[in-house]
N, C-alpha and C. Protein backbone atom coordinates (compact mmCIF):
# COMPACT_ATOMS: atom_id res chain seq x y z
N UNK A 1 -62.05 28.47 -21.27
CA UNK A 1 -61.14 29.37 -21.94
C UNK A 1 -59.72 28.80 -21.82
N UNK A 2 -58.62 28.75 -23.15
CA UNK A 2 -57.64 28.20 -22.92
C UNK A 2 -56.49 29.44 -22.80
N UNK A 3 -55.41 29.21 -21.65
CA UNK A 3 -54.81 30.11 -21.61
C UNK A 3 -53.37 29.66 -21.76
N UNK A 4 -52.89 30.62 -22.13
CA UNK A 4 -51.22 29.65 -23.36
C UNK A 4 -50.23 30.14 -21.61
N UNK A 5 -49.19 29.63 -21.44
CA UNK A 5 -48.15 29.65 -20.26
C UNK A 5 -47.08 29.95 -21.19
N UNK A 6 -46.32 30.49 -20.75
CA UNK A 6 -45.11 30.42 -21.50
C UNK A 6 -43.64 30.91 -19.97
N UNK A 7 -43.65 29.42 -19.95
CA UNK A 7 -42.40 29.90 -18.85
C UNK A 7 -41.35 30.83 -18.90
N UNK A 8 -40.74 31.61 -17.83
CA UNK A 8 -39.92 32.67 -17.86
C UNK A 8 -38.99 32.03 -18.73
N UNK A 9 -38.51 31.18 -19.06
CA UNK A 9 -37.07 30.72 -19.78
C UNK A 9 -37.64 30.34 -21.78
N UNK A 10 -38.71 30.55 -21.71
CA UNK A 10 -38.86 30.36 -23.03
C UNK A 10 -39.41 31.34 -23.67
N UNK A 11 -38.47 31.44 -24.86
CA UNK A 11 -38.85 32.52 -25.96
C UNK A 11 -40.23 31.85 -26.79
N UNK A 12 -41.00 33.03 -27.14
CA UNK A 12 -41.47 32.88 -28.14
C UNK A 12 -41.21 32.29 -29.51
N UNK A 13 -39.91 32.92 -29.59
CA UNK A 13 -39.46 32.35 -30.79
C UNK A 13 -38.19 30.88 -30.91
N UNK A 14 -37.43 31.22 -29.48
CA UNK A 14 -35.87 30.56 -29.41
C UNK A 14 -36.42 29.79 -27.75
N UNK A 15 -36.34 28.16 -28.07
CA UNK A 15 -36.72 27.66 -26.43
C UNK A 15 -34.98 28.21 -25.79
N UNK A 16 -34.84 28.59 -24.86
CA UNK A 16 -33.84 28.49 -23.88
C UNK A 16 -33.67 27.86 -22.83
N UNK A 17 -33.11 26.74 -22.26
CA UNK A 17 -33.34 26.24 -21.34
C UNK A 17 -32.42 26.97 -20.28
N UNK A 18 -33.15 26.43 -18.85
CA UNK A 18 -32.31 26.71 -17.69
C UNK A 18 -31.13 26.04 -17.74
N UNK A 19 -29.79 27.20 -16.95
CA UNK A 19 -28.86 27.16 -16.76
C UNK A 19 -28.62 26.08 -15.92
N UNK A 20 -28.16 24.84 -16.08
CA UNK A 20 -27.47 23.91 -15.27
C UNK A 20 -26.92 24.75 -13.91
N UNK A 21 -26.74 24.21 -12.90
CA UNK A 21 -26.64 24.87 -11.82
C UNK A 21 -25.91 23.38 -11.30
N UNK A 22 -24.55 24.15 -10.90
CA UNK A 22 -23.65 22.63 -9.96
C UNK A 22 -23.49 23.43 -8.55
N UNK A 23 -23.84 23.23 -7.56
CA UNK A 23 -23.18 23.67 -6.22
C UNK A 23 -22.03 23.28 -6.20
N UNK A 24 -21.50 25.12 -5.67
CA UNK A 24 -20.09 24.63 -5.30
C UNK A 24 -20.34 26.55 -4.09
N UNK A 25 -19.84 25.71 -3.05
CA UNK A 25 -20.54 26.78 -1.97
C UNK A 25 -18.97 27.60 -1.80
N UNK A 26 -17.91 27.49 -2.69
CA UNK A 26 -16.48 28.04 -1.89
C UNK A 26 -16.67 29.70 -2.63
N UNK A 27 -16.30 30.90 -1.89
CA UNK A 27 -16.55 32.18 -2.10
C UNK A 27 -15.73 32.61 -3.02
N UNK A 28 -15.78 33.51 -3.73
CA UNK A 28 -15.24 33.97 -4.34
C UNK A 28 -13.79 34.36 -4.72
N UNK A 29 -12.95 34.64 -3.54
CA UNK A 29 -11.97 34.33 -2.94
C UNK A 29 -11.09 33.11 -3.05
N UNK A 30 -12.00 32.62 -2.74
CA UNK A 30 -11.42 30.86 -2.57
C UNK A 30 -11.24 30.64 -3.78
N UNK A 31 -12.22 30.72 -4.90
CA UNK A 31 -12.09 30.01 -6.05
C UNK A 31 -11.52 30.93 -7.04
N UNK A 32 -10.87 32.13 -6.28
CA UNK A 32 -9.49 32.90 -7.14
C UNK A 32 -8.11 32.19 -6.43
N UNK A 33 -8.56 32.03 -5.07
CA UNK A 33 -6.86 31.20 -4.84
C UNK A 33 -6.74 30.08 -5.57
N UNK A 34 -7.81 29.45 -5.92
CA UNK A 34 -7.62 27.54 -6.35
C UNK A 34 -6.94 27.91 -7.88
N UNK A 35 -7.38 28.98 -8.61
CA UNK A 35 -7.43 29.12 -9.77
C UNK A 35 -5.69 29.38 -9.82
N UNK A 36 -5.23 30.26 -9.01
CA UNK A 36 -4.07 30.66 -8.81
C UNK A 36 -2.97 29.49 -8.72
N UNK A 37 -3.58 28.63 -8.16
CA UNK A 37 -3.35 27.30 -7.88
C UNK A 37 -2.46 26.29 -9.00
N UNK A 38 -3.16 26.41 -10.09
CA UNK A 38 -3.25 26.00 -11.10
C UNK A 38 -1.72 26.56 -12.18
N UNK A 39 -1.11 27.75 -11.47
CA UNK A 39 -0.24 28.16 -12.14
C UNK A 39 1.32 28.15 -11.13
N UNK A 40 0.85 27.52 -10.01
CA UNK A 40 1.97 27.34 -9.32
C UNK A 40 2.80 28.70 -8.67
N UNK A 41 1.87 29.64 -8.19
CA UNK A 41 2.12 30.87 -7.51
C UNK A 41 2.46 30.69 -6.24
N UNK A 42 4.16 31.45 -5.49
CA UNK A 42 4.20 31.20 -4.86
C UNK A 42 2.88 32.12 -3.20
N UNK A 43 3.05 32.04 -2.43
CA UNK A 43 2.08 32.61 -1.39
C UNK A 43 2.10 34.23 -1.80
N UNK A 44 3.22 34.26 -1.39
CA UNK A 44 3.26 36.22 -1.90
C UNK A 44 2.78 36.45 -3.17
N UNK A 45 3.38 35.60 -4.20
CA UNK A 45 2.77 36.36 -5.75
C UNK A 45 0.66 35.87 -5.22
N UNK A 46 0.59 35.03 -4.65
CA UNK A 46 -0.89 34.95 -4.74
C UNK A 46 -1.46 36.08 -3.79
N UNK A 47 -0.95 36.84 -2.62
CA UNK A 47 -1.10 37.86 -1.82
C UNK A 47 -1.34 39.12 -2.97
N UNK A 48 -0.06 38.64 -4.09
CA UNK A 48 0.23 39.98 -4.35
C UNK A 48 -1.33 40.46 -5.72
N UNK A 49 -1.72 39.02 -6.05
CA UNK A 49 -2.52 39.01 -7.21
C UNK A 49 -3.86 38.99 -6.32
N UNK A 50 -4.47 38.55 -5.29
CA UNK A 50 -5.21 39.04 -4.58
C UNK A 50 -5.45 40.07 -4.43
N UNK A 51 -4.38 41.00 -3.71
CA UNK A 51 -4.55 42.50 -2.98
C UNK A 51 -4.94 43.42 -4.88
N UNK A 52 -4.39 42.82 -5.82
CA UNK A 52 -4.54 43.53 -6.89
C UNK A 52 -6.36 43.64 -7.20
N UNK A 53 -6.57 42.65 -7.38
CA UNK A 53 -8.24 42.15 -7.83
C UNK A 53 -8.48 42.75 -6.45
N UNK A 54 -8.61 43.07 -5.54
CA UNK A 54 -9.45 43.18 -4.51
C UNK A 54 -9.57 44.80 -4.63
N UNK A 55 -8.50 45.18 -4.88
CA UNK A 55 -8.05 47.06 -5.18
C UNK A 55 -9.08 47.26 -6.52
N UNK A 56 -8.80 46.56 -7.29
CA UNK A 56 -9.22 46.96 -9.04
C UNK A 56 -10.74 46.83 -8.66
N UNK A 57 -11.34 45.19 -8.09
CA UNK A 57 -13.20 45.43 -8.54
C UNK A 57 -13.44 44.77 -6.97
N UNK A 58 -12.47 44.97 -6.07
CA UNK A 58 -13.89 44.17 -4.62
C UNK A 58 -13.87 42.81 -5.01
N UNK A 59 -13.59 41.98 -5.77
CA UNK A 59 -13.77 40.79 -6.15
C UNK A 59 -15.11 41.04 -6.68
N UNK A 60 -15.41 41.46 -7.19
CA UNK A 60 -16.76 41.86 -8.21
C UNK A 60 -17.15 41.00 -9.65
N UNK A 61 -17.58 40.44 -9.93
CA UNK A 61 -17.21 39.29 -11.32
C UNK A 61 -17.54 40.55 -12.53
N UNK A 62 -18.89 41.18 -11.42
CA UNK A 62 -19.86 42.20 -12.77
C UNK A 62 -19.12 43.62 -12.59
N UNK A 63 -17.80 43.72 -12.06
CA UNK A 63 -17.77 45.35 -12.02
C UNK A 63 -17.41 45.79 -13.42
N UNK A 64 -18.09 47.02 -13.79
CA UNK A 64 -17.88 47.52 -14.32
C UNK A 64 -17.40 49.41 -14.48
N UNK A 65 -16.36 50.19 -14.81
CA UNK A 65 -15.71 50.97 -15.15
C UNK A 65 -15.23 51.88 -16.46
N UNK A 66 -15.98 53.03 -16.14
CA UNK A 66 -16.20 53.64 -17.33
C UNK A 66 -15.17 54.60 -17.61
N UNK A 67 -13.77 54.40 -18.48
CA UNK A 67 -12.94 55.64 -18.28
C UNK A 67 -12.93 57.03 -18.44
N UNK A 68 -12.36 57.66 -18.37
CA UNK A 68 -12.53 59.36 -19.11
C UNK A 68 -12.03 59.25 -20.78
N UNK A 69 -11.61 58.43 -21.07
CA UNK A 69 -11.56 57.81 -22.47
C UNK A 69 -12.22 57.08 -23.35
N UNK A 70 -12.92 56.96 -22.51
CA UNK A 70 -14.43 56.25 -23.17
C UNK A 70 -14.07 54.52 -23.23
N UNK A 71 -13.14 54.28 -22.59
CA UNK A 71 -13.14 52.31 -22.99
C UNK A 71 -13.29 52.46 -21.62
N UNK A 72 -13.75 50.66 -21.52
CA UNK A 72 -14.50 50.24 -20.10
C UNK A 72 -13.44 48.97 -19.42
N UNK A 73 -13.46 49.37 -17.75
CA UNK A 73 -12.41 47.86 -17.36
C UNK A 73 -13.46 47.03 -16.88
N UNK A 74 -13.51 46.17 -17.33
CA UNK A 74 -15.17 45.11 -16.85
C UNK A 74 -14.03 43.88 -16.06
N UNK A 75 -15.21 43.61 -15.59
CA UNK A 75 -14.82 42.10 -14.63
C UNK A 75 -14.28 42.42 -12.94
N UNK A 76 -14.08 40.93 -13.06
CA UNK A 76 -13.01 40.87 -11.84
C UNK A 76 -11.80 41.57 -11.98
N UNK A 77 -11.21 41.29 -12.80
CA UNK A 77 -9.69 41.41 -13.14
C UNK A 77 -10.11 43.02 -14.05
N UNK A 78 -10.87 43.75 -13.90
CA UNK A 78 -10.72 45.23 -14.98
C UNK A 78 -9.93 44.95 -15.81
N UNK A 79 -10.21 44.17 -16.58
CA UNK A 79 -9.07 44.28 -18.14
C UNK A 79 -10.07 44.93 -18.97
N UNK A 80 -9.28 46.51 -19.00
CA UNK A 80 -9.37 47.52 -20.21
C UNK A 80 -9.87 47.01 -21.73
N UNK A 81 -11.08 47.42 -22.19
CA UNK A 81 -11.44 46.83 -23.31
C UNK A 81 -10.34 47.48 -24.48
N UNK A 82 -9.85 48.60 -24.33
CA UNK A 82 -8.99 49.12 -25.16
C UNK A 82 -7.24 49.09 -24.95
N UNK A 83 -6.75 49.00 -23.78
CA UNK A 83 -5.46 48.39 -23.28
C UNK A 83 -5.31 47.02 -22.83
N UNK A 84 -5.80 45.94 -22.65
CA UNK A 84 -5.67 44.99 -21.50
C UNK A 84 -4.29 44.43 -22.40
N UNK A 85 -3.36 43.60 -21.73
CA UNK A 85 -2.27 43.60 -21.89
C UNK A 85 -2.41 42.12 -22.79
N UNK A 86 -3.57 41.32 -22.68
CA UNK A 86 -3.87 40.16 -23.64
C UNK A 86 -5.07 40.33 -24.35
N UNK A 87 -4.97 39.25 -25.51
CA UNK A 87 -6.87 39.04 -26.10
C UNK A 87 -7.84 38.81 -24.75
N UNK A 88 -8.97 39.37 -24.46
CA UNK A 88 -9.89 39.03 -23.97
C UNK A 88 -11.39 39.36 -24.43
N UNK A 89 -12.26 38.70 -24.51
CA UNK A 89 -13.27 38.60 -24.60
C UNK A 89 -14.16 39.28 -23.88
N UNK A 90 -15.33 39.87 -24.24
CA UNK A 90 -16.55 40.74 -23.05
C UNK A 90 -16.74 39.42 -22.04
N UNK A 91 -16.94 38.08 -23.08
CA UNK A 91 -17.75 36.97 -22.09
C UNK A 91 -16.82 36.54 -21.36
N UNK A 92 -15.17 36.51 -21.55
CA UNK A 92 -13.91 35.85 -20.42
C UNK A 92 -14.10 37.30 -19.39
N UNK A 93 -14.17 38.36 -19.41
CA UNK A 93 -13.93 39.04 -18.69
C UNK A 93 -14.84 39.12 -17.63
N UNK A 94 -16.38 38.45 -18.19
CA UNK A 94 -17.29 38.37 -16.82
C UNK A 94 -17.48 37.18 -16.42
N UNK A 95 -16.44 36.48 -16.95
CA UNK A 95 -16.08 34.76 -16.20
C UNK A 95 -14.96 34.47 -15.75
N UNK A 96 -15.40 34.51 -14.38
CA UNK A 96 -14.31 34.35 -13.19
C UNK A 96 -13.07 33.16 -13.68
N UNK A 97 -13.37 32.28 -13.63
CA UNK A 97 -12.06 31.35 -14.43
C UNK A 97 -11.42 31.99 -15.61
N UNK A 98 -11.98 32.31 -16.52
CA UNK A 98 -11.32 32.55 -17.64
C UNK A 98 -10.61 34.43 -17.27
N UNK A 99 -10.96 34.67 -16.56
CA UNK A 99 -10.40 36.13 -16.66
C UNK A 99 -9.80 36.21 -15.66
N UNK A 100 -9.30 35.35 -14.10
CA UNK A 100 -8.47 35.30 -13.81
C UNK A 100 -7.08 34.38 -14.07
N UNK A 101 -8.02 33.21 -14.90
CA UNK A 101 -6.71 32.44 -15.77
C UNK A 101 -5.85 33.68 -16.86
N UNK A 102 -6.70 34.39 -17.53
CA UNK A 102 -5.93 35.71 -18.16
C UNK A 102 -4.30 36.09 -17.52
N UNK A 103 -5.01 36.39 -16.15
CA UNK A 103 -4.51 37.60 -15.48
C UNK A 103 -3.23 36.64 -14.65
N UNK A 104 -3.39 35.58 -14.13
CA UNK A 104 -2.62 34.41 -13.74
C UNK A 104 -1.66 34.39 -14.53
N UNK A 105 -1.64 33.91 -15.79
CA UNK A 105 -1.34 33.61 -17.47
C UNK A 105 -0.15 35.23 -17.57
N UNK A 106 -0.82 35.88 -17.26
CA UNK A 106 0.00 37.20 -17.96
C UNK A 106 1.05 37.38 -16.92
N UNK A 107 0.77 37.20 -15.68
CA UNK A 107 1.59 37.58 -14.54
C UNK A 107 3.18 35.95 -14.30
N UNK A 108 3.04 35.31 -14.89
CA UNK A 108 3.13 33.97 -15.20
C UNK A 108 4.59 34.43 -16.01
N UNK A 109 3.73 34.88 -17.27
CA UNK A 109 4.61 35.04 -18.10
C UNK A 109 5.52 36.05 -17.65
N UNK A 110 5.06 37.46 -17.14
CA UNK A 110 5.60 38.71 -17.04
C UNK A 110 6.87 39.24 -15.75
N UNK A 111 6.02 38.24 -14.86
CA UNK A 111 6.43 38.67 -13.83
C UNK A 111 6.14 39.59 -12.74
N UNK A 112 4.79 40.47 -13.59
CA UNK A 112 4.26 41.62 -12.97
C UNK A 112 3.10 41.58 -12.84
N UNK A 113 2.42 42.88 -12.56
CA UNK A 113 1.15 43.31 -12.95
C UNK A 113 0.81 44.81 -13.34
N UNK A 114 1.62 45.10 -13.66
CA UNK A 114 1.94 46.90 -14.35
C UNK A 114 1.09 47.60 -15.23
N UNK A 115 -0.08 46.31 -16.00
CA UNK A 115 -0.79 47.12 -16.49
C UNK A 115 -2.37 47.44 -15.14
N UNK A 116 -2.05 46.75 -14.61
CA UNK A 116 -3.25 47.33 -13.84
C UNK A 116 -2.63 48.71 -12.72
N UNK A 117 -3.86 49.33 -12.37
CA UNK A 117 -3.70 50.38 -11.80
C UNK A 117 -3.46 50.36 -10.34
N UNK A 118 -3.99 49.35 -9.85
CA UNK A 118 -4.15 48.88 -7.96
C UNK A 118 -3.02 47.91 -8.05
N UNK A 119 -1.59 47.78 -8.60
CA UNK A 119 -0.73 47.41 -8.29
C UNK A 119 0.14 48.09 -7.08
N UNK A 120 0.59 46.92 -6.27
CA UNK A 120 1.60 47.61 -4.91
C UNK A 120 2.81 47.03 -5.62
């Protein structure tokens, strides 16, 4: 009797391959300071953009937040699908680089972080 396999990663219809996978063992944390890095923050503004993300999602990549207004703050960085203070994407907002480069980027420019809510 022949019996057909069809590995977890392949569609019936669409092959999908597995996700490339690079080790990189630095936590979550870490690879929001490096990112921070990148924009030339001094220690405090990186304290200050830390303590923010840590208030808004736990450092959470997947949090998600459902308002009493019906729009959602997804990600690390909760950028408001209906306020966030730049363009963002569903897929930048649950990718740690791109949605703290956002939030880097805006604070960069601004000086602040006023649209989020867990600002000190």
């Amino acid at each position: 009797m022949w019996m057909s396999y069809t590995p977890e990663y392949v569609s019936a219809e669409v092959y999908v391959p597995k996700p490339v996978v690079v080790e990189d063992n630095r936590s979550i944390k870490e690879k929001v300071w490096n990112i921070m890095d990148e924009y030339e923050l001094s220690f405090d503004e990186k304290i200050y953009m830390m303590t923010t993300i840590d208030c808004e999602s736990s450092f959470d990549i997947y949090a998600v937040n459902k308002n009493k207004n019906g729009s959602y703050d997804l990600g690390i960085t909760q950028a408001n699908t209906a306020t966030a203070p730049y363009e963002i994407s569903r897929a930048c907002s649950f990718d740690l680089y791109c949605s703290v480069r956002k939030m880097a980027s805006y604070y960069k420019e601004k000086g602040n972080l006023r649209p989020w809510v867990c600002t000190w």
